[in-house]
Protein backbone atom coordinates (compact mmCIF):
# COMPACT_ATOMS: atom_id res chain seq x y z
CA UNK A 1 -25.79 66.59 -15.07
CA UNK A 2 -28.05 65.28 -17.64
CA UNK A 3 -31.42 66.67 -16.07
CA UNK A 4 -29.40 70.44 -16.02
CA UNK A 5 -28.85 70.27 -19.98
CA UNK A 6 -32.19 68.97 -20.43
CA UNK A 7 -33.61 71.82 -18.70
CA UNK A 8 -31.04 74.14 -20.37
CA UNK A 9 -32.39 73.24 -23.57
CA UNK A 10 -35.94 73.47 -22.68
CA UNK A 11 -35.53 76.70 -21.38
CA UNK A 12 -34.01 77.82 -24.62
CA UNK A 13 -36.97 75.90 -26.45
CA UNK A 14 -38.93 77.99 -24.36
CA UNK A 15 -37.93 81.17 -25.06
CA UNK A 16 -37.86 80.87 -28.66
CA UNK A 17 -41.71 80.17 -28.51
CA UNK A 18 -42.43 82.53 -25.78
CA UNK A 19 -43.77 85.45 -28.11
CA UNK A 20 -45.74 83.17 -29.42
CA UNK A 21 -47.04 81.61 -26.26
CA UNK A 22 -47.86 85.21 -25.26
CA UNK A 23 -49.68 86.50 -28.07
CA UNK A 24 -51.95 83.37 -27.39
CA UNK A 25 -52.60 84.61 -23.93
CA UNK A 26 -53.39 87.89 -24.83
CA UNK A 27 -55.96 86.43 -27.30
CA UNK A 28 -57.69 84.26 -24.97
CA UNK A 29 -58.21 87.16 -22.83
CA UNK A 30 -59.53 89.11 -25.54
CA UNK A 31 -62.55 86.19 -25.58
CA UNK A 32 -61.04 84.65 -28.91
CA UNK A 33 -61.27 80.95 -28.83
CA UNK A 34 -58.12 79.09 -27.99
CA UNK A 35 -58.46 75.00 -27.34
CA UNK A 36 -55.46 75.39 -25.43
CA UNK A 37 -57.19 77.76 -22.83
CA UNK A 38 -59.36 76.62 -19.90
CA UNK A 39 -61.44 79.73 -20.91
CA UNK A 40 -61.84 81.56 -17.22
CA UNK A 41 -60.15 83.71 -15.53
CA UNK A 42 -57.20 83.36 -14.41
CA UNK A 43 -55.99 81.74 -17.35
CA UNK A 44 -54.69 78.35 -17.51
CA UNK A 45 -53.30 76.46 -20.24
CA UNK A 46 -50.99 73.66 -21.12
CA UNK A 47 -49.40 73.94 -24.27
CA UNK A 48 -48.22 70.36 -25.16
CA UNK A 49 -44.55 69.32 -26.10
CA UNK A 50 -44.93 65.75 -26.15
CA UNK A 51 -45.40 62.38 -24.34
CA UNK A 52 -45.66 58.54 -23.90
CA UNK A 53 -47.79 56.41 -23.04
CA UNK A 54 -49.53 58.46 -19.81
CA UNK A 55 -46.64 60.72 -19.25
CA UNK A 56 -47.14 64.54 -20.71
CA UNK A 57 -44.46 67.26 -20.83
CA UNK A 58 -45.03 70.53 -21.95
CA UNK A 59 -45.42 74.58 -20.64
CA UNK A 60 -48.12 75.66 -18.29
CA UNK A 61 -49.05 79.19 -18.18
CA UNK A 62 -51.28 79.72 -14.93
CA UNK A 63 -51.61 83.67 -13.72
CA UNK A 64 -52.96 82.20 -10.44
CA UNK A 65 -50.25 80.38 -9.83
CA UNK A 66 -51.81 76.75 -8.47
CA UNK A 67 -50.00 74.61 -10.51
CA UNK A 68 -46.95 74.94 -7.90
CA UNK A 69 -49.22 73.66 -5.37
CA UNK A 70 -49.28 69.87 -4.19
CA UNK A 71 -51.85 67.76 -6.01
CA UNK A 72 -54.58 67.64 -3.74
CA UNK A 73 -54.52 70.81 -3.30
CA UNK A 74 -54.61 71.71 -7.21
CA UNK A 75 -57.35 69.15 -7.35
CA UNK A 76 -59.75 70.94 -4.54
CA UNK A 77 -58.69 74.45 -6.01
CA UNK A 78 -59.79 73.58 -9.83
CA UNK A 79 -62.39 70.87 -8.43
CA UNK A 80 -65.02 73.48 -9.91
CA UNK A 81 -63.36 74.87 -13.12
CA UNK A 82 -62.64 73.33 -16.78
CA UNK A 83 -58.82 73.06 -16.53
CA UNK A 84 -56.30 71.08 -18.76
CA UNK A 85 -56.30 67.38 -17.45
CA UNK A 86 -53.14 66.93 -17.35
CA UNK A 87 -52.55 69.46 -14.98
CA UNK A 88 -54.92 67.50 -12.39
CA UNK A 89 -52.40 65.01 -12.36
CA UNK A 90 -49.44 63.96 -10.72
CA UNK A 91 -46.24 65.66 -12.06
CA UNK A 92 -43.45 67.97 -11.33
CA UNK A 93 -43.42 71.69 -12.88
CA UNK A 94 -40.06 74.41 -13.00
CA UNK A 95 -40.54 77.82 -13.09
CA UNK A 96 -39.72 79.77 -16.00
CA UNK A 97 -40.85 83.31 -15.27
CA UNK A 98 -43.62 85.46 -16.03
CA UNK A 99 -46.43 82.87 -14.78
CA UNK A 100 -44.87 80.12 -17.46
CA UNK A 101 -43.54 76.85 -16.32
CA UNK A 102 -42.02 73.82 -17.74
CA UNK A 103 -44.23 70.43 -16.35
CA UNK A 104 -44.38 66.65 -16.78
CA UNK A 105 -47.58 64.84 -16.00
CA UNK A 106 -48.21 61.24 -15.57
CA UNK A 107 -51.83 60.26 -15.73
């Protein structure tokens, strides 16, 4: 019960932010320099919420859709590109539409 009102209000988080989140994207595929961004196509990022200690929680954008894959798998598919470290971690991710998802990463 607890983990369904967390994710409630994470998805409402979410949302809220979303326009912003998008206009971002849209940038970083206009070329404009975004730290957020892995910078290649498809785009990857991993806007940061928060954390402790070597767990990270946050939103993931990834058009290409690896970051629902298992971890090894993430790890050979990205072996060759600059991604967000945190997302070759371990970690769990929920989808929140659109490409975006809501992840925690321990490191």
């Amino acid at each position: 019960m607890i983990w369904q009102g967390y994710y409630v209000g994470a998805l409402v988080h979410f949302e809220l932010a979303r326009p912003g989140y998008v206009a971002r994207i849209a940038a970083a595929r206009s070329a404009v320099v975004d730290a957020d961004f892995a910078g290649v196509r498809p785009t990857v990022a991993f806007f940061a919420w928060g954390g402790f200690l070597s767990n990270t929680y946050g939103i993931v954008y990834d058009a290409g859709d690896v970051i629902t894959k298992p971890l090894r798998v993430r790890q050979e598919a990205w072996q060759t590109r600059r991604v967000p470290g945190e997302l070759l971690c371990d970690g769990s991710v929920m989808p929140f539409g659109g490409h975006f998802y809501y992840g925690s990463f321990t490191c």
